[in-house]
N, C-alpha and C. Protein backbone atom coordinates (compact mmCIF):
# COMPACT_ATOMS: atom_id res chain seq x y z
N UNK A 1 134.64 11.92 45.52
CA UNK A 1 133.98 12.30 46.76
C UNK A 1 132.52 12.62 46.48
N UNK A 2 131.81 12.31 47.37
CA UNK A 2 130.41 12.95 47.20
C UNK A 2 130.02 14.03 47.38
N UNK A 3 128.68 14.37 46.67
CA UNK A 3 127.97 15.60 47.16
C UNK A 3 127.68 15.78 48.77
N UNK A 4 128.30 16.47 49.27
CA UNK A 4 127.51 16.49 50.66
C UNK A 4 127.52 18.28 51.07
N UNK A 5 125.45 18.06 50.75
CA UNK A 5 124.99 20.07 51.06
C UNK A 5 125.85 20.02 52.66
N UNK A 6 126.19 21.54 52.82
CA UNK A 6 126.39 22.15 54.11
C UNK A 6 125.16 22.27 54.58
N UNK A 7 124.73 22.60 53.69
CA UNK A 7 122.84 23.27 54.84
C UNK A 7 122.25 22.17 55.09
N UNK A 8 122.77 20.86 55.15
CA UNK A 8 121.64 19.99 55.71
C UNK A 8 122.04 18.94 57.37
N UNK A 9 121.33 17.87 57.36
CA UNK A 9 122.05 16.94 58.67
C UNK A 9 122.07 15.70 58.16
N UNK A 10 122.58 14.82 58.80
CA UNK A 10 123.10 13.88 58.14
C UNK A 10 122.74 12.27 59.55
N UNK A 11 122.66 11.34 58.55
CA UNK A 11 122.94 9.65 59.37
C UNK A 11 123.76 8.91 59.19
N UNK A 12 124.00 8.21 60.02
CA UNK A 12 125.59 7.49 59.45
C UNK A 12 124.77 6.36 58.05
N UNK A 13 123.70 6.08 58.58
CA UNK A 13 122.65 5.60 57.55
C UNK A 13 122.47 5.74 56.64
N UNK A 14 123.00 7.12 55.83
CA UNK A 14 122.95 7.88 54.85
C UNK A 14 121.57 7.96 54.68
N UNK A 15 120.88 8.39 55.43
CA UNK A 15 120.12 9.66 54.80
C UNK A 15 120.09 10.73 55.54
N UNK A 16 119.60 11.83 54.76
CA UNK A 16 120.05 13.20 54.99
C UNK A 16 118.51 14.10 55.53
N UNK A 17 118.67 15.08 56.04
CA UNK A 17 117.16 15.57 56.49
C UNK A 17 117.53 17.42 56.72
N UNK A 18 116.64 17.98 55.98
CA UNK A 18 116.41 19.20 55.81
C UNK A 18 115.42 19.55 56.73
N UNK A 19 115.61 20.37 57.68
CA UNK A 19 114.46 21.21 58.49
C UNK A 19 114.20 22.75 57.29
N UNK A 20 113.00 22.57 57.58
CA UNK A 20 111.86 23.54 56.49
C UNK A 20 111.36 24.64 57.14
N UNK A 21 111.06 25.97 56.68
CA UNK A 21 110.57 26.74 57.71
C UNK A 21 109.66 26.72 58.58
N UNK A 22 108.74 25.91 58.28
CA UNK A 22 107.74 25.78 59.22
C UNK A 22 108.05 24.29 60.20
N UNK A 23 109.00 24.17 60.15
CA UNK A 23 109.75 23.16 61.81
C UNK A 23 109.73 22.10 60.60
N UNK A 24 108.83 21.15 60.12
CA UNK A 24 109.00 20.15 59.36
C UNK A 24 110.03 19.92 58.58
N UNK A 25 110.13 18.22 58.25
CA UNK A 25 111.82 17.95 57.84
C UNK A 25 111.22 17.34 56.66
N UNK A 26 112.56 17.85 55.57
CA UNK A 26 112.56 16.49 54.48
C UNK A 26 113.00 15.55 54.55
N UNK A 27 113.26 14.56 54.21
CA UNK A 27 114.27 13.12 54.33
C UNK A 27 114.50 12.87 53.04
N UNK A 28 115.49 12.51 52.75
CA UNK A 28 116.18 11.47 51.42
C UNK A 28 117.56 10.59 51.53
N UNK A 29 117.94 9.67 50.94
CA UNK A 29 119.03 9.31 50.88
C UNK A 29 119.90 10.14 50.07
N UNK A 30 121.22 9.83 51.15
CA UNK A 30 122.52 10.86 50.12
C UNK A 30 123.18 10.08 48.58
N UNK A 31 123.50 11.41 48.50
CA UNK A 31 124.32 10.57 47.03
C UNK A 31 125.44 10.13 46.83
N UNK A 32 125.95 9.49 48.52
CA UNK A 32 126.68 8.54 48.47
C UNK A 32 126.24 6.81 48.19
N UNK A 33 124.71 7.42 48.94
CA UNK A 33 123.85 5.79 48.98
C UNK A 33 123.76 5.67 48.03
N UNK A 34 123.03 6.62 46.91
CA UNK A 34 122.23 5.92 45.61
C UNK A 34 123.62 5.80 44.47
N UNK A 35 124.75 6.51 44.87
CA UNK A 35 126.17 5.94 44.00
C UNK A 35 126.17 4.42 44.25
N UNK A 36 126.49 3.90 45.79
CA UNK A 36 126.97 3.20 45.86
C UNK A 36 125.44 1.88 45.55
N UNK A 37 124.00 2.17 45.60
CA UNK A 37 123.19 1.34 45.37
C UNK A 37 123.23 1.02 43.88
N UNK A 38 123.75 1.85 42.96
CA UNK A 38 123.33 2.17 41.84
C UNK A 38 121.84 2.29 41.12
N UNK A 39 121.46 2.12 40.11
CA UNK A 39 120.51 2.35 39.31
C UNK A 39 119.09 2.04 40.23
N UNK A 40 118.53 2.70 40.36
CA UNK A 40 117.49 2.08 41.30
C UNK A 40 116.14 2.14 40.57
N UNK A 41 115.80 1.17 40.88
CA UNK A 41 114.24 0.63 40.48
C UNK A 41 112.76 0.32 41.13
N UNK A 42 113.02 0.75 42.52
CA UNK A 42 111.88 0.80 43.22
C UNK A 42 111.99 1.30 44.36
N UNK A 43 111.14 2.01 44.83
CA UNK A 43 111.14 2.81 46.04
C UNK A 43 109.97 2.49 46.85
N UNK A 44 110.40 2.21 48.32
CA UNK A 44 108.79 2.24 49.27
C UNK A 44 109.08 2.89 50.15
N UNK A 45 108.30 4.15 49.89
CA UNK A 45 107.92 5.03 51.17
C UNK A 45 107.09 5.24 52.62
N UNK A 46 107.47 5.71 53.18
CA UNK A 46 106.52 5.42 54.86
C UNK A 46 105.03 5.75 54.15
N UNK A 47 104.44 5.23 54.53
CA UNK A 47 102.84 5.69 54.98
C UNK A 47 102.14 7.37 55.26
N UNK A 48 101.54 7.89 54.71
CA UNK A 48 101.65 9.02 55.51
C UNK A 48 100.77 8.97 56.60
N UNK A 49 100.51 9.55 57.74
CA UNK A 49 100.13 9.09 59.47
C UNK A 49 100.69 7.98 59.87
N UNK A 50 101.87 7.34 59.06
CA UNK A 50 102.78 6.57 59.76
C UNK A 50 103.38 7.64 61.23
N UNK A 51 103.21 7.11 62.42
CA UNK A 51 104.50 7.64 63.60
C UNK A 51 105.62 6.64 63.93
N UNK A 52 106.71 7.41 63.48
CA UNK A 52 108.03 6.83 63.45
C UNK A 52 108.56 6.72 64.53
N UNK A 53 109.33 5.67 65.11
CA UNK A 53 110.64 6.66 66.13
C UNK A 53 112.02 6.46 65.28
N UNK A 54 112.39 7.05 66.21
CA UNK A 54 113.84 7.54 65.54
C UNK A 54 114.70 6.12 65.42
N UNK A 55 115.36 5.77 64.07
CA UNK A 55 115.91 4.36 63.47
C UNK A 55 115.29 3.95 63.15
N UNK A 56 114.26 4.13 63.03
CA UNK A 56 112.95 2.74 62.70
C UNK A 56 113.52 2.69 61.22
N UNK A 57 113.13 1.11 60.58
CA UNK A 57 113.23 1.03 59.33
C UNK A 57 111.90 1.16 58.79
N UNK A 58 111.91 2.35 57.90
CA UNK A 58 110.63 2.75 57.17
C UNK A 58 110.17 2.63 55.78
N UNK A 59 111.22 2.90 55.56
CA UNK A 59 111.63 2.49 53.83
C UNK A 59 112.35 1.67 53.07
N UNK A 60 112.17 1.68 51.28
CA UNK A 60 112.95 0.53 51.12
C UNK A 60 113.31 0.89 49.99
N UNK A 61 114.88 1.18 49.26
CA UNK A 61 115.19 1.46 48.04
C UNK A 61 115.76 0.10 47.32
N UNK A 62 115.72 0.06 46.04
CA UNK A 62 116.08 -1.29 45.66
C UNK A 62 116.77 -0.74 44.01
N UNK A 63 117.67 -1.18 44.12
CA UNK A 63 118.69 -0.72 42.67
C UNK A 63 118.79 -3.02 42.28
N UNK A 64 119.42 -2.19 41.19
CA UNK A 64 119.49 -3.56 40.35
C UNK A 64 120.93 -4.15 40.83
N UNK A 65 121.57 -3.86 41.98
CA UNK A 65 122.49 -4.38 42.50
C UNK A 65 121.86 -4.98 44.06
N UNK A 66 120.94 -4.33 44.78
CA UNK A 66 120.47 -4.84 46.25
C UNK A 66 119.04 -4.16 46.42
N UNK A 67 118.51 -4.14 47.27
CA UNK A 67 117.70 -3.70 48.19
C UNK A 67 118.22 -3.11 49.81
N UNK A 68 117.38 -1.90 49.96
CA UNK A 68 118.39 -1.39 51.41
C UNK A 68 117.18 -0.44 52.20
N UNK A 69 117.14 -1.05 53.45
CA UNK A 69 116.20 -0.12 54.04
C UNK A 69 116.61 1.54 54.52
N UNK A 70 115.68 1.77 54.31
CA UNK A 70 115.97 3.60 54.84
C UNK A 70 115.55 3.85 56.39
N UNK A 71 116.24 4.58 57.10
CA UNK A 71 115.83 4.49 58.22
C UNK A 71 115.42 5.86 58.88
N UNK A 72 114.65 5.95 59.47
CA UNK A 72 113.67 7.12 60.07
C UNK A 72 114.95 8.44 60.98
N UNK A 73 115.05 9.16 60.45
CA UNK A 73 116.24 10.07 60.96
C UNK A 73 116.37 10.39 62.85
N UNK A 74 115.03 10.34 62.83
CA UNK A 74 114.50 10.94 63.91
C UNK A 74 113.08 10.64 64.60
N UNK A 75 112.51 10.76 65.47
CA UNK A 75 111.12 10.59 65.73
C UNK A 75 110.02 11.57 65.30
N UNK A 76 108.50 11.00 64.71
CA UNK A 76 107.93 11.93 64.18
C UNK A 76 106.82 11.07 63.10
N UNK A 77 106.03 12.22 62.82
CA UNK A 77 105.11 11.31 62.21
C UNK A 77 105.24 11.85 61.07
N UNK A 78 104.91 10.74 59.51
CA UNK A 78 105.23 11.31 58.26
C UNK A 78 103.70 12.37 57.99
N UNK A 79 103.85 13.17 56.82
CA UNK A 79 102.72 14.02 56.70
C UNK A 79 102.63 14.20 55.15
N UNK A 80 103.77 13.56 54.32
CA UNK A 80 104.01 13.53 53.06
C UNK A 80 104.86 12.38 52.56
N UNK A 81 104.81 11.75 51.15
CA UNK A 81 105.69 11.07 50.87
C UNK A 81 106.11 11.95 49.02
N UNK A 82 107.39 11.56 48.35
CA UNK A 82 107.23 12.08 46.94
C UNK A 82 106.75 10.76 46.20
N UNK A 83 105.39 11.12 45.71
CA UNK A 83 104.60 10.46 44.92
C UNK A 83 105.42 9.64 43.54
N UNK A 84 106.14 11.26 43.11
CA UNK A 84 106.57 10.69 42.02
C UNK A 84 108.05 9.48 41.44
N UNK A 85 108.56 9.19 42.74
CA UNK A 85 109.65 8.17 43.29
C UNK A 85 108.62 6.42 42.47
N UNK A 86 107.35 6.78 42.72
CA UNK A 86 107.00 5.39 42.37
C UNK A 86 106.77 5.15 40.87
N UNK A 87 106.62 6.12 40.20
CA UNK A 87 107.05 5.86 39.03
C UNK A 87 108.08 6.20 37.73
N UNK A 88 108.86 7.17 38.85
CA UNK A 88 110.01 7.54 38.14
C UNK A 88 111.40 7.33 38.94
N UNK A 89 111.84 6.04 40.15
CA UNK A 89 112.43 5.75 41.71
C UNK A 89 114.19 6.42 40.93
N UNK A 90 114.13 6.15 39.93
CA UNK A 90 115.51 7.11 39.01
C UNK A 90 116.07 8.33 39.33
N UNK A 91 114.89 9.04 39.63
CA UNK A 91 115.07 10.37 39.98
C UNK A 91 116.13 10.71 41.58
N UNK A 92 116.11 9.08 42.28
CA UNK A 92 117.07 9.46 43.56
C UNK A 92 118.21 9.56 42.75
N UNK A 93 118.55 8.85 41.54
CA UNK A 93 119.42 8.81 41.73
C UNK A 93 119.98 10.31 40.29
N UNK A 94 118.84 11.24 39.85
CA UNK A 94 119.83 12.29 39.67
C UNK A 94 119.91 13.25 40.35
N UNK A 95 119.24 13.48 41.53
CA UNK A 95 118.89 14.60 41.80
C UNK A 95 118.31 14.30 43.33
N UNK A 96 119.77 13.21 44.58
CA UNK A 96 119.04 13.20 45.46
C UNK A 96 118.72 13.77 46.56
N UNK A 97 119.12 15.48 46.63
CA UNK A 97 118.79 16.61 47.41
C UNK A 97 117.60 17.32 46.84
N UNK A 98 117.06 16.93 45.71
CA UNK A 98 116.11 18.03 45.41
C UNK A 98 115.02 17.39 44.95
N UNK A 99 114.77 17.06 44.06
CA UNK A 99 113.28 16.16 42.89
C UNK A 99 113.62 14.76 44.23
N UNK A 100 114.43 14.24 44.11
CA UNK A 100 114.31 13.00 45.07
C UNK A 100 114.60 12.66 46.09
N UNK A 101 113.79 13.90 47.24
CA UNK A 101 113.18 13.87 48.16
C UNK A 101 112.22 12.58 48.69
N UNK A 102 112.82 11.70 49.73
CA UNK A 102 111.57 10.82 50.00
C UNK A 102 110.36 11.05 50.89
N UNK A 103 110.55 11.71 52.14
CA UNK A 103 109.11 11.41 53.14
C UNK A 103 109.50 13.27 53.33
N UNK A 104 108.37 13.62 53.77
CA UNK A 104 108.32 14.99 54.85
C UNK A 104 107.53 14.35 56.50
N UNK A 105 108.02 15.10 57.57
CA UNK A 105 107.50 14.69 58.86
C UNK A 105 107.73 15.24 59.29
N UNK A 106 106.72 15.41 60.80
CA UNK A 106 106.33 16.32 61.95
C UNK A 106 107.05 15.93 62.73
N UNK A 107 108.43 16.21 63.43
CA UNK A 107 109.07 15.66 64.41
C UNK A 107 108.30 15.60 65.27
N UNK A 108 108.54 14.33 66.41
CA UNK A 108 108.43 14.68 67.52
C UNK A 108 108.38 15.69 68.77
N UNK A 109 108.01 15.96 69.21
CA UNK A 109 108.40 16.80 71.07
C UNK A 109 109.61 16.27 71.08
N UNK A 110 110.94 16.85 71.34
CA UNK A 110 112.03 16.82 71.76
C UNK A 110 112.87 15.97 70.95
N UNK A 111 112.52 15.50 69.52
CA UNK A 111 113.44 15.11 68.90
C UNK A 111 114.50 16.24 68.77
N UNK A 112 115.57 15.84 68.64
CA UNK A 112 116.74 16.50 68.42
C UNK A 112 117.54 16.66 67.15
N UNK A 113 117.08 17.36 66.44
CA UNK A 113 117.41 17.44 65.50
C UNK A 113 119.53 17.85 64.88
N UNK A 114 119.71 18.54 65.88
CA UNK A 114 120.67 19.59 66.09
C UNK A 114 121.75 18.14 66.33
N UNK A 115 121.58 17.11 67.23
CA UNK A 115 122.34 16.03 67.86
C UNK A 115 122.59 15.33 66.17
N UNK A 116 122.32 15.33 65.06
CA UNK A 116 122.53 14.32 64.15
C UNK A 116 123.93 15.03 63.22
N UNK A 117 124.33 14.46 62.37
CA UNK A 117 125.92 15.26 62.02
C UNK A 117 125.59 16.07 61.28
N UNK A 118 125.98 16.92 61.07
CA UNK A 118 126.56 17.62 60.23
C UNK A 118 127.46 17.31 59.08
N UNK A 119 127.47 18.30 57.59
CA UNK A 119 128.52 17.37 56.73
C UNK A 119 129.76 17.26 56.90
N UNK A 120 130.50 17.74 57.79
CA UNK A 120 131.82 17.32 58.04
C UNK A 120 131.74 16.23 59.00
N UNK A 121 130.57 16.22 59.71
CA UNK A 121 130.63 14.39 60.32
C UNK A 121 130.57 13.38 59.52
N UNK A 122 129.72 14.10 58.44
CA UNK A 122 128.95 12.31 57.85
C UNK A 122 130.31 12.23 57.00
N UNK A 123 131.14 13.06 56.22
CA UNK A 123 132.19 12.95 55.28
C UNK A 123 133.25 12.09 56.34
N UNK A 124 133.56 12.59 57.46
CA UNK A 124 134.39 11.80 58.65
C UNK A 124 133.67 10.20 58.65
N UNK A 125 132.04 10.28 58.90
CA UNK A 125 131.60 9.07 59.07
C UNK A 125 132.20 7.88 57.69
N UNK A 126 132.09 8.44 56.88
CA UNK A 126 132.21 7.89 55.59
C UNK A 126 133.58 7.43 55.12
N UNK A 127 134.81 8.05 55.78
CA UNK A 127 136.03 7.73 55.64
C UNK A 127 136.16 6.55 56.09
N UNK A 128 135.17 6.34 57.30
CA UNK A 128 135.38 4.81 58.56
C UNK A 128 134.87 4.00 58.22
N UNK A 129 133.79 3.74 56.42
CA UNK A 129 133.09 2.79 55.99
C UNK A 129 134.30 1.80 55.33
C-alpha cells in the first residue's frame, strides 16, 4: 500500500497538494505515481507567473519506464517551482511529500480547495485503478 499523509488533499491524478499557512499550496506527485513511474529522470515544472486553471496539464515527469503529465490541482497562479528536481528529478522519488515538492501557487478566488479528496478518497480512488 502506499504512503498516503492524512494532512494533505489529494487527485485522482495523483498529485497531492498541501495548503501552507499563509493560504498558498504545495503540489507534488504521490508515491503511488513515482512507485508506479519508477526511477525518474526528468522533471518539467510550471513556469513561475504561469496562471493555471484547474486540470490544466502543467507538468511533466519522465522515469525510464514513460513520461506522464502532472496536472494543475486547482486554479491559481504558480509563485515557485523546486529548483532542485532539475538536477537531482530522483529526489520524487525518495521523498515525495517533502524534498520533492514540485510547484507552490496562489490559488485562485474561489478555488476550492476543501472539494478535492481526502486520503481515504484517493486510497478508495486507487482501489478502482
Amino acid at each position: 500500500m502506499s504512503n498516503i499523509p492524512a494532512d494533505l488533499k489529494y487527485v485522482v491524478s495523483h498529485e497531492w497538494v498541501r495548503r501552507e499557512a499563509d493560504g498558498t499550496l504545495t503540489i507534488g506527485i504521490t508515491d503511488h505515481a513515482q512507485a508506479a513511474l519508477g526511477d525518474l529522470v526528468f522533471v518539467e515544472a510550471p513556469a513561475v507567473g504561469r496562471v493555471l486553471s484547474a486540470q490544466e496539464s502543467c507538468a511533466v515527469v519522465e522515469s525510464v519506464k514513460a513520461a506522464s503529465d502532472v496536472y494543475a490541482p486547482v486554479a491559481g497562479e504558480v509563485i515557485g517551482v523546486n529548483d532542485r528536481l532539475a538536477d537531482a528529478p530522483e529526489i520524487l522519488n525518495t521523498d515525495p511529500y517533502g524534498d520533492g515538492w514540485m510547484w507552490k501557487m496562489k490559488p485562485a478566488e474561489g478555488a476550492d480547495i476543501e472539494a478535492l479528496l481526502d486520503a481515504a478518497g484517493y486510497a478508495n480512488a486507487l482501489k478502482d485503478q
